[in-house]
Protein backbone atom coordinates (compact mmCIF):
# COMPACT_ATOMS: atom_id res chain seq x y z
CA UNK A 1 0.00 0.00 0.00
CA UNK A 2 0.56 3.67 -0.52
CA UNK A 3 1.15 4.99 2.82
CA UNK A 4 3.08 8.21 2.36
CA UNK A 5 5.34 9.09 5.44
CA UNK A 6 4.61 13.09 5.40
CA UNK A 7 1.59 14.55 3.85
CA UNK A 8 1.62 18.49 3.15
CA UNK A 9 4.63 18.84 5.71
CA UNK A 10 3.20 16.61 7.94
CA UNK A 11 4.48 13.65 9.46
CA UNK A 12 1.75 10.57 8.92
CA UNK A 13 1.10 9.18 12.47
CA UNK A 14 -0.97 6.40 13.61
CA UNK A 15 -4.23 8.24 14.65
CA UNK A 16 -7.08 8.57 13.52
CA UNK A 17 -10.48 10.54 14.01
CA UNK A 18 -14.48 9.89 12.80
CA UNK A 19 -15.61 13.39 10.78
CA UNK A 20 -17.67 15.67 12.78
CA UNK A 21 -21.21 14.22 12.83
CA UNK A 22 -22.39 16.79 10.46
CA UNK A 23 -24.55 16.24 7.42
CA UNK A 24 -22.14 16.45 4.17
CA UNK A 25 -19.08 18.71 5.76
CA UNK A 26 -20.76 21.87 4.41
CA UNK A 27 -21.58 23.14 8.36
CA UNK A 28 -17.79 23.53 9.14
CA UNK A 29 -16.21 23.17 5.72
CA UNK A 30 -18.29 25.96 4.04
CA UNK A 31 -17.60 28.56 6.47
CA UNK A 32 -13.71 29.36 6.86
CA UNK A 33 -13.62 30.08 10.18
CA UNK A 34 -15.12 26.55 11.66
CA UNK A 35 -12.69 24.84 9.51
CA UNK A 36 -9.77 26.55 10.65
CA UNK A 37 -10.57 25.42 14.25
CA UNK A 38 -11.90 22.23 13.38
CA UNK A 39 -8.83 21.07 11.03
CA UNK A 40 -6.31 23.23 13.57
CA UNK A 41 -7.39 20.98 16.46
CA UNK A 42 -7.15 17.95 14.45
CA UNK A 43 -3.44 18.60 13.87
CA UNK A 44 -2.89 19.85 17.64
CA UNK A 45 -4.12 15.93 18.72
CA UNK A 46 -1.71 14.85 15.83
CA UNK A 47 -4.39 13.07 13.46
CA UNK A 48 -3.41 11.80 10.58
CA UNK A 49 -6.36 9.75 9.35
CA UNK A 50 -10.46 10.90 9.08
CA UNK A 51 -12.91 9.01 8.25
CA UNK A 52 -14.99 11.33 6.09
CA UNK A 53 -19.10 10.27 5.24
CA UNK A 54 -20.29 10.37 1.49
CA UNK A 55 -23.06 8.96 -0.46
CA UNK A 56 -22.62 10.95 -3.33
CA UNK A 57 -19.83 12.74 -4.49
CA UNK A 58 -20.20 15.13 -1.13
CA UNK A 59 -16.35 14.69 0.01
CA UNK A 60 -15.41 16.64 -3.66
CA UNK A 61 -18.06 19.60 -2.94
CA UNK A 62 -15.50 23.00 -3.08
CA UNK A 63 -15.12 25.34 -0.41
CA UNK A 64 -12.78 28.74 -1.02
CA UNK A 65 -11.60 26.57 -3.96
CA UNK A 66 -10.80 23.17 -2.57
CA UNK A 67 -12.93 20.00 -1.67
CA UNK A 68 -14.05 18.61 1.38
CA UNK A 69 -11.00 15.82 0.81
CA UNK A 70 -8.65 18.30 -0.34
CA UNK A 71 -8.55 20.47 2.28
CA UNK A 72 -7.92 17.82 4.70
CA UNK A 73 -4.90 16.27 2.03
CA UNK A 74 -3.75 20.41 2.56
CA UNK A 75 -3.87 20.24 6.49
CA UNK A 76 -1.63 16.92 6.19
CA UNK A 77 -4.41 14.75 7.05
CA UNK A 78 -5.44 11.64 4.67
CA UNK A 79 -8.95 11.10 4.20
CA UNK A 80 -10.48 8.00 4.97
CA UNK A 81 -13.69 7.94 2.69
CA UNK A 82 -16.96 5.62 3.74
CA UNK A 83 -19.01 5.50 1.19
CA UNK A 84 -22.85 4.82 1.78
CA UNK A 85 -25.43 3.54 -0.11
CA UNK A 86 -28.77 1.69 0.15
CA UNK A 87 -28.67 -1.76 0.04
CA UNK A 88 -29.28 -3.93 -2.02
CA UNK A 89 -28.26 -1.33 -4.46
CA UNK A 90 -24.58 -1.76 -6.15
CA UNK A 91 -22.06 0.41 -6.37
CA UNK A 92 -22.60 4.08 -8.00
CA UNK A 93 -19.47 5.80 -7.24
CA UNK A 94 -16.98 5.83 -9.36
CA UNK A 95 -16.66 9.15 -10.39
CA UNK A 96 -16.43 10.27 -7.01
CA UNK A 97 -13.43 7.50 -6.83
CA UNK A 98 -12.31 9.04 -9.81
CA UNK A 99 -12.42 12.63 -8.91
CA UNK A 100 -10.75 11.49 -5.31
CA UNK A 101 -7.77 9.65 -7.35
CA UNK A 102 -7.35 13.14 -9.06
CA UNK A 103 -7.31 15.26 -6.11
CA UNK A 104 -4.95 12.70 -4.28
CA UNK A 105 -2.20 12.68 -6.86
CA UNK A 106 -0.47 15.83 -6.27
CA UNK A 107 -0.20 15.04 -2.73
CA UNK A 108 1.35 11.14 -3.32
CA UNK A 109 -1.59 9.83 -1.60
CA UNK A 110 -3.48 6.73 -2.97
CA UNK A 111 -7.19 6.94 -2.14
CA UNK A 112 -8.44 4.94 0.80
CA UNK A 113 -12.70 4.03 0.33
CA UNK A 114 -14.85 1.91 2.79
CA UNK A 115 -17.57 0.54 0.80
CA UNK A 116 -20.59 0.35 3.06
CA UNK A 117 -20.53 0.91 6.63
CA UNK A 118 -22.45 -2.35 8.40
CA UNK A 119 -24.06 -4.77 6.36
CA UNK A 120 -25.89 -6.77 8.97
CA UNK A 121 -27.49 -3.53 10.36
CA UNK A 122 -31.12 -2.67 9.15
CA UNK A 123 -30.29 0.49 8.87
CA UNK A 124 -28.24 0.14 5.63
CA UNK A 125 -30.95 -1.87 3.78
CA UNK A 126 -34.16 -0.41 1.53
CA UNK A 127 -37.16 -0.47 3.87
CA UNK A 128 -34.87 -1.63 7.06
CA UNK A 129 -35.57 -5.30 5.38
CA UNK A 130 -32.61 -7.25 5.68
CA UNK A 131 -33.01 -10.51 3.61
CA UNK A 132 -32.17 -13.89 4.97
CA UNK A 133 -29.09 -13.98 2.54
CA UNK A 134 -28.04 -10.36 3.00
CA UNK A 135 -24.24 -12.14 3.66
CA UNK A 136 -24.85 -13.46 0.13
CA UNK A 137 -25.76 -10.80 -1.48
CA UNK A 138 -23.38 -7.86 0.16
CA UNK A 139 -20.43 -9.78 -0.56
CA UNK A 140 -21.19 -10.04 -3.83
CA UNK A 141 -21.45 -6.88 -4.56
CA UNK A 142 -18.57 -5.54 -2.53
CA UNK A 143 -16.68 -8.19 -4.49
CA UNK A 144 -18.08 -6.19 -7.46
CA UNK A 145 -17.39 -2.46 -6.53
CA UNK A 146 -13.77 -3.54 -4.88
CA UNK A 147 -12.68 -4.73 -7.90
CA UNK A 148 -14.00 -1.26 -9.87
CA UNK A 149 -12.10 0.73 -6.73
CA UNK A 150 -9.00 -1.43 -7.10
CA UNK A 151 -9.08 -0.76 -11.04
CA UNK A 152 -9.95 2.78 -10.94
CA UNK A 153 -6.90 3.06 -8.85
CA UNK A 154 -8.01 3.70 -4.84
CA UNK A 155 -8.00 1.16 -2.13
CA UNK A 156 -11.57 -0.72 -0.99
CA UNK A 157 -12.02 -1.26 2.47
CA UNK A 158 -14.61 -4.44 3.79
CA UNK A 159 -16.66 -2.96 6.67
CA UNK A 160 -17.20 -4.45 9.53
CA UNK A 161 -20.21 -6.35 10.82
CA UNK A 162 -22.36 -6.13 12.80
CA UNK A 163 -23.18 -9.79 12.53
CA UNK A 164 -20.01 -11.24 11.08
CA UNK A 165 -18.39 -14.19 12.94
CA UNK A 166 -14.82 -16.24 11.82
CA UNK A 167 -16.76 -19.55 10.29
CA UNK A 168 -20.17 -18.40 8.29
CA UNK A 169 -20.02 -14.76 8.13
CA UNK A 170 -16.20 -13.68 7.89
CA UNK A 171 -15.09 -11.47 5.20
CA UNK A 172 -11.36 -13.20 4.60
CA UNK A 173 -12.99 -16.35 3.85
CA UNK A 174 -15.91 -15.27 1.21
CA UNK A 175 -14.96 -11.75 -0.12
CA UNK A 176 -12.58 -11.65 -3.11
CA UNK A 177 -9.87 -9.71 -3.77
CA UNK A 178 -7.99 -10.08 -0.28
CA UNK A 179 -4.19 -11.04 -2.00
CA UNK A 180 -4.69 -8.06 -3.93
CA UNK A 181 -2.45 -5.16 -2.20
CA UNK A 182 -4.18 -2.15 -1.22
CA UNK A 183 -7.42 -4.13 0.27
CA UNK A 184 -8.27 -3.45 3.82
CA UNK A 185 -10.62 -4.04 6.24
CA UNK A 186 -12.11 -1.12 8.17
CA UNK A 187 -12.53 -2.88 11.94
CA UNK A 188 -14.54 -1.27 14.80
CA UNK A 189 -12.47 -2.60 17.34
CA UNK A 190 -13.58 0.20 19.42
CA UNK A 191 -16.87 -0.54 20.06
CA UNK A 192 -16.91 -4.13 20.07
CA UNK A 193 -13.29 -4.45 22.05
CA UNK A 194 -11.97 -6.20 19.85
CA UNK A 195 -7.60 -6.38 19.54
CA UNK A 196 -6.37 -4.63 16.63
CA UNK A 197 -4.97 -7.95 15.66
C-alpha cells in the first residue's frame, strides 16, 4: 500500500479521528472560520487519518476553492472515505473514486474508500428489510465495486459487521480480492473491544 510518510509537511502518524457528525461537511467546511478550528485541532491531537461520510460525491463539494477531501490532504491529514449507499443497491461511485484519485495525486496519496458501513445492520438496507441472505448478497457486490475501486486506482475497504463471525459470516474467507495489495478491512475494534490484531 501507498502509505506516504509526510503529507503536506506533515508527518503521517498512527491516529485517527471519525468526521464531525455533520450532514455532508458543508456546516464547518463551508464557512472558513469553523474549519480553521476544526482542522487546527485535528493537527494539535496529531491526526493523521479521518474518516470522512459520502453517499454521493459530497467529500469533492469546493469550499474557497478546494474539496471537502482536499482540504484535509492540505492540512496533512489523509482522508479516509466511507461510502454509503442503500442496500441492495450496487455500487454508483466511481466518479467520485475518480475525482478522489485526481485530487490525491499531487499530494502522493493513494485513495483509501470503505464501501458500506455495516451490512448486517437494518439500517443500511431499503425499507430496514434485511433478507435472509443479506451475507450473500453484500459480498457479492462488494466483491463487485472492490474490484471497480482497485481498477480505478483507490484502495476498498470491507466494513465491519455487525453480525459477522470467523466460520459463516467472515469477510477473509468469502470476499474476493484479499491477496490483492491495497485491500483493507475497516474494523470497529472500538466498540466491540476487539484487539487490533
Amino acid at each position: 500500500m501507498n502509505i506516504p510518510k509526510e503529507i503536506s509537511g506533515r508527518k503521517v502518524t498512527n491516529r485517527g479521528v471519525h468526521s464531525l457528525p455533520f450532514p455532508y461537511h458543508g456546516d464547518y467546511m463551508g464557512n472558513e472560520t469553523a474549519r480553521s478550528y476544526w482542522l487546527g485541532l485535528m493537527q494539535s491531537m496529531h491526526m493523521s487519518w479521518v474518516v470522512l461520510l459520502t453517499d454521493g460525491d459530497s467529500v469533492l463539494q469546493k469550499y474557497d476553492g478546494y474539496s471537502v477531501y482536499e482540504h484535509y490532504l492540505r492540512a496533512g491529514m489523509n482522508p479516509v472515505i466511507r461510502y454509503l449507499a442503500t442496500l441492495p443497491y450496487p455500487f454508483f461511485g466511481q466518479d467520485m473514486v475518480r475525482g478522489l484519485v485526481r485530487e490525491a495525486e499531487p499530494y502522493g496519496v493513494t485513495p483509501f474508500v470503505q464501501l458500506w458501513n455495516e451490512p448486517g445492520d437494518p439500517r443500511e438496507w431499503k425499507d430496514k428489510k434485511v433478507p435472509a441472505n443479506w451475507w450473500d448478497v453484500f459480498v457479492g457486490l462488494w466483491n463487485d465495486a472492490a474490484g471497480q475501486v482497485l481498477d480505478l486506482g483507490a484502495y476498498p475497504g470491507f466494513p465491519d459487521g455487525p453480525g459477522y463471525n470467523f466460520t459463516t459470516k467472515h469477510p477473509f474467507a468469502h470476499a474476493d480480492h484479499w491477496h490483492e495489495d491495497g485491500v483493507w478491512y475497516a474494523v470497529h475494534n472500538y466498540g466491540k473491544g476487539r484487539p487490533l490484531d
